[in-house]
Protein backbone atom coordinates (compact mmCIF):
# COMPACT_ATOMS: atom_id res chain seq x y z
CA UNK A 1 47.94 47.24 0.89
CA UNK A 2 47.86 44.13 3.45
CA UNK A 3 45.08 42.67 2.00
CA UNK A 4 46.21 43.09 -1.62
CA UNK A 5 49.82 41.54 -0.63
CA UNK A 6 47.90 38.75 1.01
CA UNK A 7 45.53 37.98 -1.56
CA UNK A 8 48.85 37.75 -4.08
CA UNK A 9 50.24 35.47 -2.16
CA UNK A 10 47.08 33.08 -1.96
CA UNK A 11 47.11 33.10 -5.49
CA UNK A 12 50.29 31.80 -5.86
CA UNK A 13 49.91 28.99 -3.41
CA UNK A 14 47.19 27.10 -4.90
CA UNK A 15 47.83 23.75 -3.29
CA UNK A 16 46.83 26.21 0.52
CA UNK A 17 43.95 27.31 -0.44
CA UNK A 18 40.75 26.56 -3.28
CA UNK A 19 40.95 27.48 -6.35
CA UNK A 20 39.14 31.35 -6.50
CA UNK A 21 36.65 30.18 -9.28
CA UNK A 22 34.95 28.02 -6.69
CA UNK A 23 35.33 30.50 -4.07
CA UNK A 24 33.32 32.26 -6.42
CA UNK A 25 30.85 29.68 -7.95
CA UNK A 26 29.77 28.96 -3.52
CA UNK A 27 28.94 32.36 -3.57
CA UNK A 28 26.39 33.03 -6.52
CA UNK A 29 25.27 29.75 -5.55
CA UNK A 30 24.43 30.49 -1.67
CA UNK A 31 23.22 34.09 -2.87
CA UNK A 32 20.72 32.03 -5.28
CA UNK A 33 19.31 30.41 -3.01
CA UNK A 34 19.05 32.92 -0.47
CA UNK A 35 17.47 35.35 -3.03
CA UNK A 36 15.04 31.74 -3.51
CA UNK A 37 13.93 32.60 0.16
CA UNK A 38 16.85 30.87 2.01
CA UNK A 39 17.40 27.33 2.38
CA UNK A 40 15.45 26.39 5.41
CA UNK A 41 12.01 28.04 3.62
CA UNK A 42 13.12 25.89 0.29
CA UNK A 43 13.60 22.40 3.12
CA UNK A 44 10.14 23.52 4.84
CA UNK A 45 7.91 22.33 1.46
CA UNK A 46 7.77 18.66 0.90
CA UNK A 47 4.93 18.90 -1.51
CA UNK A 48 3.63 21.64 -4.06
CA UNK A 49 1.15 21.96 -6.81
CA UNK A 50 0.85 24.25 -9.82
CA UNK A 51 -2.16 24.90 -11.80
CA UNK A 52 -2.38 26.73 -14.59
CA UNK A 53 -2.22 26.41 -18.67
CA UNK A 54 0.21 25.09 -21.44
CA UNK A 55 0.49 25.79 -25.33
CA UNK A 56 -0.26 22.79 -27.21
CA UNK A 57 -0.33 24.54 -30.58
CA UNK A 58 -0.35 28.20 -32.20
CA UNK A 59 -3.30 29.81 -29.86
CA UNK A 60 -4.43 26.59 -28.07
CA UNK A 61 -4.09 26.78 -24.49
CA UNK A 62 -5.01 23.55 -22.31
CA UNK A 63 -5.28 23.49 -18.59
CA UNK A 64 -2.42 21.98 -16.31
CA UNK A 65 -1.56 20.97 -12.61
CA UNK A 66 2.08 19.55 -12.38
CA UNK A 67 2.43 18.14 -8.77
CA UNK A 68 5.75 17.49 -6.88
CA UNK A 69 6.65 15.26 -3.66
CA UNK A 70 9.86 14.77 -2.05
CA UNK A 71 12.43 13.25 -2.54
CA UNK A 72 12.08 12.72 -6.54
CA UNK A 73 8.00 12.48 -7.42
CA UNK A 74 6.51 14.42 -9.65
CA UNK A 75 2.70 14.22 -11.89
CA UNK A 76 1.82 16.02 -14.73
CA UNK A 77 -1.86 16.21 -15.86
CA UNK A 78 -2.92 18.43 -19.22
CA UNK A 79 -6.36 18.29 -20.17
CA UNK A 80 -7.02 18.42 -24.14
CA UNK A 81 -10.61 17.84 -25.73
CA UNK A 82 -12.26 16.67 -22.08
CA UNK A 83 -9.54 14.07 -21.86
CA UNK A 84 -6.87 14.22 -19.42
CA UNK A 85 -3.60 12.58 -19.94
CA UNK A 86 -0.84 12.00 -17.24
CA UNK A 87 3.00 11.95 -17.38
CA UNK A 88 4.26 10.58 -14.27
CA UNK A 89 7.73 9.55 -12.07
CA UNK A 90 7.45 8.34 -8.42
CA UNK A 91 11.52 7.95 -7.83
CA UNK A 92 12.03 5.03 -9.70
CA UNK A 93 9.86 4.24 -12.68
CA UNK A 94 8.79 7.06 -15.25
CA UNK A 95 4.94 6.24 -16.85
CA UNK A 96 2.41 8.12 -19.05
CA UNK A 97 -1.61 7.77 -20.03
CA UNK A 98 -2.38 9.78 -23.32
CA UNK A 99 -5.96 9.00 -23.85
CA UNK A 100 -6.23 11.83 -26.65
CA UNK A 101 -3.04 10.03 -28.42
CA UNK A 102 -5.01 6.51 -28.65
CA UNK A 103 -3.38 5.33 -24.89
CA UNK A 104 -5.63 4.62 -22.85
CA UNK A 105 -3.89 2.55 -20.59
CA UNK A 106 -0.72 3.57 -18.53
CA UNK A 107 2.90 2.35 -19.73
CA UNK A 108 6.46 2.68 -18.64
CA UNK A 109 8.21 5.57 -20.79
CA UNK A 110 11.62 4.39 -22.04
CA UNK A 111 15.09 4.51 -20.09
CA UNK A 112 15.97 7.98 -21.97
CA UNK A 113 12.86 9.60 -20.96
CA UNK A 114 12.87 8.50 -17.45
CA UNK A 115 16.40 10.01 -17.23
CA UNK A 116 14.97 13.13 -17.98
CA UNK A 117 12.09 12.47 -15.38
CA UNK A 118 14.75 11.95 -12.70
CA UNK A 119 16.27 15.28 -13.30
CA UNK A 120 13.72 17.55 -13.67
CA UNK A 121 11.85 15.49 -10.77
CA UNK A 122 14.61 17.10 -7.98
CA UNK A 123 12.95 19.09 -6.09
CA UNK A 124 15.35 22.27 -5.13
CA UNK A 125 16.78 22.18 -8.76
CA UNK A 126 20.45 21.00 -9.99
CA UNK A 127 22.29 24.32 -8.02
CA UNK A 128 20.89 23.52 -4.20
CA UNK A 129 22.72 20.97 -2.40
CA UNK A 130 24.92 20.47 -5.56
CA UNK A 131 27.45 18.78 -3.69
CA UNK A 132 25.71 16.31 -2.12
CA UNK A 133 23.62 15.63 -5.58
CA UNK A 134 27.11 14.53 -7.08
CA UNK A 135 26.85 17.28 -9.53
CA UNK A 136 29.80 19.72 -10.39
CA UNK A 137 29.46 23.06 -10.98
CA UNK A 138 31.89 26.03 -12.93
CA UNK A 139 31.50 29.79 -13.49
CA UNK A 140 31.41 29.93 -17.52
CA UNK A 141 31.29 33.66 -16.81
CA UNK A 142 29.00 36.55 -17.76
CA UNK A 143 26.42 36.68 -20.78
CA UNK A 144 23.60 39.08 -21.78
CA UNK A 145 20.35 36.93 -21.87
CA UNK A 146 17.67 38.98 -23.10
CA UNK A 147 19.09 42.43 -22.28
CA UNK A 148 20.09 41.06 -18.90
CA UNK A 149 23.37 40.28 -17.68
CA UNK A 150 23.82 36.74 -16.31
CA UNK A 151 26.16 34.40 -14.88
CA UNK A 152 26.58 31.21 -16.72
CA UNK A 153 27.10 27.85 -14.27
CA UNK A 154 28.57 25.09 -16.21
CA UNK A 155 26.62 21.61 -14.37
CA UNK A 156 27.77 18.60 -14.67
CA UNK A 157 25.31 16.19 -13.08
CA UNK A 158 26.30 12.82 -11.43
CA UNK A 159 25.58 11.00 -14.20
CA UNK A 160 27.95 13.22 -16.69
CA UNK A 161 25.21 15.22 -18.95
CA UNK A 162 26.17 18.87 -18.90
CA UNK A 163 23.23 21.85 -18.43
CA UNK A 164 24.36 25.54 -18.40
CA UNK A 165 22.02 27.24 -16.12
CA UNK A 166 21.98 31.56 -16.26
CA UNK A 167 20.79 33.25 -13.02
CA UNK A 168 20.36 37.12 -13.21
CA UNK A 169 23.54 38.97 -12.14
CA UNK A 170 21.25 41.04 -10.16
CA UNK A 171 18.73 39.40 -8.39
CA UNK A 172 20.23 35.59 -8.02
CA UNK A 173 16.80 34.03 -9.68
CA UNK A 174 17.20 31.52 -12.83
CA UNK A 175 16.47 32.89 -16.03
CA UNK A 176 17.52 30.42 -18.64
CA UNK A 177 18.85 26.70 -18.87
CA UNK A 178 19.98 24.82 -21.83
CA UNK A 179 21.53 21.35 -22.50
CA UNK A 180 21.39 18.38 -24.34
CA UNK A 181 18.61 15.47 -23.85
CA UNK A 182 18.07 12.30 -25.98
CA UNK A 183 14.82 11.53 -27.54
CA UNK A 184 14.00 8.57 -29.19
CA UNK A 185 17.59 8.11 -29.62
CA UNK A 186 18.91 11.58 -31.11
CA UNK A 187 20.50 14.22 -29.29
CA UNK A 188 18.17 17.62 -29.29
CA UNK A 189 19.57 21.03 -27.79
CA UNK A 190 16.53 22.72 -25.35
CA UNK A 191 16.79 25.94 -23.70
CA UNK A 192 13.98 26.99 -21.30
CA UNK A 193 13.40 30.54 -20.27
CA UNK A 194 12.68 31.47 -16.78
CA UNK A 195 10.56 34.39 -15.38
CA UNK A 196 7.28 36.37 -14.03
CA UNK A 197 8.77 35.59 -10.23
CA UNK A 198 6.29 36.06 -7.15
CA UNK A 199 6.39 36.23 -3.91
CA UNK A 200 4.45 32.38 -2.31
CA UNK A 201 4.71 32.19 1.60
CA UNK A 202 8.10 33.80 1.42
CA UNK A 203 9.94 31.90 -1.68
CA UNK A 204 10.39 33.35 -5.06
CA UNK A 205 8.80 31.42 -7.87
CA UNK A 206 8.43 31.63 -11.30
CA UNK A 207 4.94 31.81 -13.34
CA UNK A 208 6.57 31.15 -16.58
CA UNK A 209 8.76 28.68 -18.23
CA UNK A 210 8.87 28.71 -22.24
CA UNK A 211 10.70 25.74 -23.55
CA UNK A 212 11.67 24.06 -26.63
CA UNK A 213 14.07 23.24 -29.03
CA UNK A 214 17.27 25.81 -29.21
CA UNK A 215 16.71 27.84 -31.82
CA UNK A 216 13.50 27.25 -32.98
CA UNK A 217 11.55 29.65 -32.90
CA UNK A 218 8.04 27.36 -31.81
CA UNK A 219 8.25 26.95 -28.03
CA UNK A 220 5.94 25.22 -25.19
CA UNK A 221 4.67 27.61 -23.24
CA UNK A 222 3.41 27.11 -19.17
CA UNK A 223 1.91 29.85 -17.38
CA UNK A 224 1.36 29.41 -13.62
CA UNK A 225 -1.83 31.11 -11.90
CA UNK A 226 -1.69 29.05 -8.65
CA UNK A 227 0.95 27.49 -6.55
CA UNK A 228 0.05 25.53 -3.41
CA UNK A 229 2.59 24.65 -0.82
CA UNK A 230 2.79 21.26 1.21
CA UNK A 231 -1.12 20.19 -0.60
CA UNK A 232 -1.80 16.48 1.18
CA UNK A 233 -0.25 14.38 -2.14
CA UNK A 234 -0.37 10.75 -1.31
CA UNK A 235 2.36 8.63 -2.84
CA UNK A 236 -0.07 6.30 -4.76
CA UNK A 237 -0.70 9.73 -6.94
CA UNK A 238 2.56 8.80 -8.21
CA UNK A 239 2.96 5.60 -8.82
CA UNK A 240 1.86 3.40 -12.00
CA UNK A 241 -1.68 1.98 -11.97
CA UNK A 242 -2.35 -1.18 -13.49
CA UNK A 243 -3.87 -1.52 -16.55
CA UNK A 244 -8.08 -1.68 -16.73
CA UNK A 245 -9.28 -5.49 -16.60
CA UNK A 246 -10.21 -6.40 -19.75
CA UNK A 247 -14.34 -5.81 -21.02
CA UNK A 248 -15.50 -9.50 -20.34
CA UNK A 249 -16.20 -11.54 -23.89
CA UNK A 250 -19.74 -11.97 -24.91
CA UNK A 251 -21.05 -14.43 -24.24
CA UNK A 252 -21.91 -16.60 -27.02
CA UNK A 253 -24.94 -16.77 -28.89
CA UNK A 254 -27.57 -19.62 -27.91
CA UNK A 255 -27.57 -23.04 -30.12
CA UNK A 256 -30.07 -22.64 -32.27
CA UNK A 257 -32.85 -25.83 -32.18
């Protein structure tokens, strides 16, 4: 009876106390990451790396390692046909080497794309340290997703494009996202689905990650068989190299007598 006078009362004093929906939105998010392994496991890696395979086409499968470094580096290599191509970010500029696509030599990826780089380069993901990130977060409240019951978290990051992340109602983990990314120059709605968890040193992680295009039913698929914690990853792994010296010109033929 106390505690149900005394919760009316909070609610109508909303200038006393914060609002209940962020009350509420603090909590799933500190039971996420708790059900992640707890924040001080999550702090402990500075460097990972994930082998394993992605879908480049119906039945094609082609080998993978995506690397990550703190605070905001990451390194994608795919291997297609014997030739191994490399989408990289190393904080500040976002580069790419596509031999199999007729680029040999590395270039800087546009402003859009390296916007994209930046966000999916944060380590912890969008929810941890939210705060701090800049980033705003709302409960959207509860949808099935895939005969599960999820929350739905509303993010607004720091520089104002919105992502609706879903963690499982049960277990805390993150089982879909979806939002809005530009690429060369139109808007395209992605969703990614999240799942196969396992147990590494004590943290949760997923094994699979489908993305693509909302609604269509072609998707990019990345299944994880290894994940190494804290590898030795120097920085230069990161950064862009510069460009092959040129094949010196022949020389020219003798004058003939």
């Amino acid at each position: 009876m106390i505690r149900t006078l005394l919760l009316t009362t909070l609610a109508a004093l909303p200038t006393l106390a914060p609002p209940a929906s962020a009350q509420t939105v603090d909590d799933i998010v500190a039971k996420h990451v708790a059900a992640r392994g707890g924040m001080d496991k999550l702090k402990a890696v500075k460097t990972m790396r994930m082998t394993g395979t992605m879908t480049v086409g119906p039945g094609i499968e082609a080998p993978v390692i995506l690397e990550m470094k703190r605070p905001s580096s990451m390194r994608m290599e795919i291997t297609i046909q014997g030739q191994t191509g490399v989408r990289a970010y190393d904080g500040k500029t976002a580069w790419m080497v596509m031999p199999f696509m007729g680029k040999k030599d590395p270039e800087a990826l546009p402003a859009e794309e390296t916007k994209t780089f930046e966000e999916q380069a944060d380590f912890d993901g969008v929810l941890v340290d939210y705060k701090a990130k800049g980033h705003a977060v709302e409960l959207a409240g509860k949808e099935p997703v895939e005969g599960t019951d999820a929350y739905k978290l509303k993010v607004t990051l720091k520089n104002g494009d919105v992502r609706y992340v879903y963690l499982d109602s049960e277990y805390f983990l993150e089982i879909r996202t979806e939002g809005t990314r530009t690429m060369r120059g139109t808007p395209i709605d992605f969703e990614s689905s999240i799942g196969d968890y396992k147990d590494v040193n004590g943290l949760m992680m997923p094994h699979a990650i489908e993305s693509g295009a909302k609604g269509m039913p072609q998707k990019q698929k990345m299944t994880i068989s290894k994940i190494e914690l804290n590898p030795s990853l120097d920085d230069a792994r990161f950064a862009m190299p510069a460009p092959a010296p040129a094949a010196p010109a022949a020389a020219p033929p003798p004058p003939k007598r």
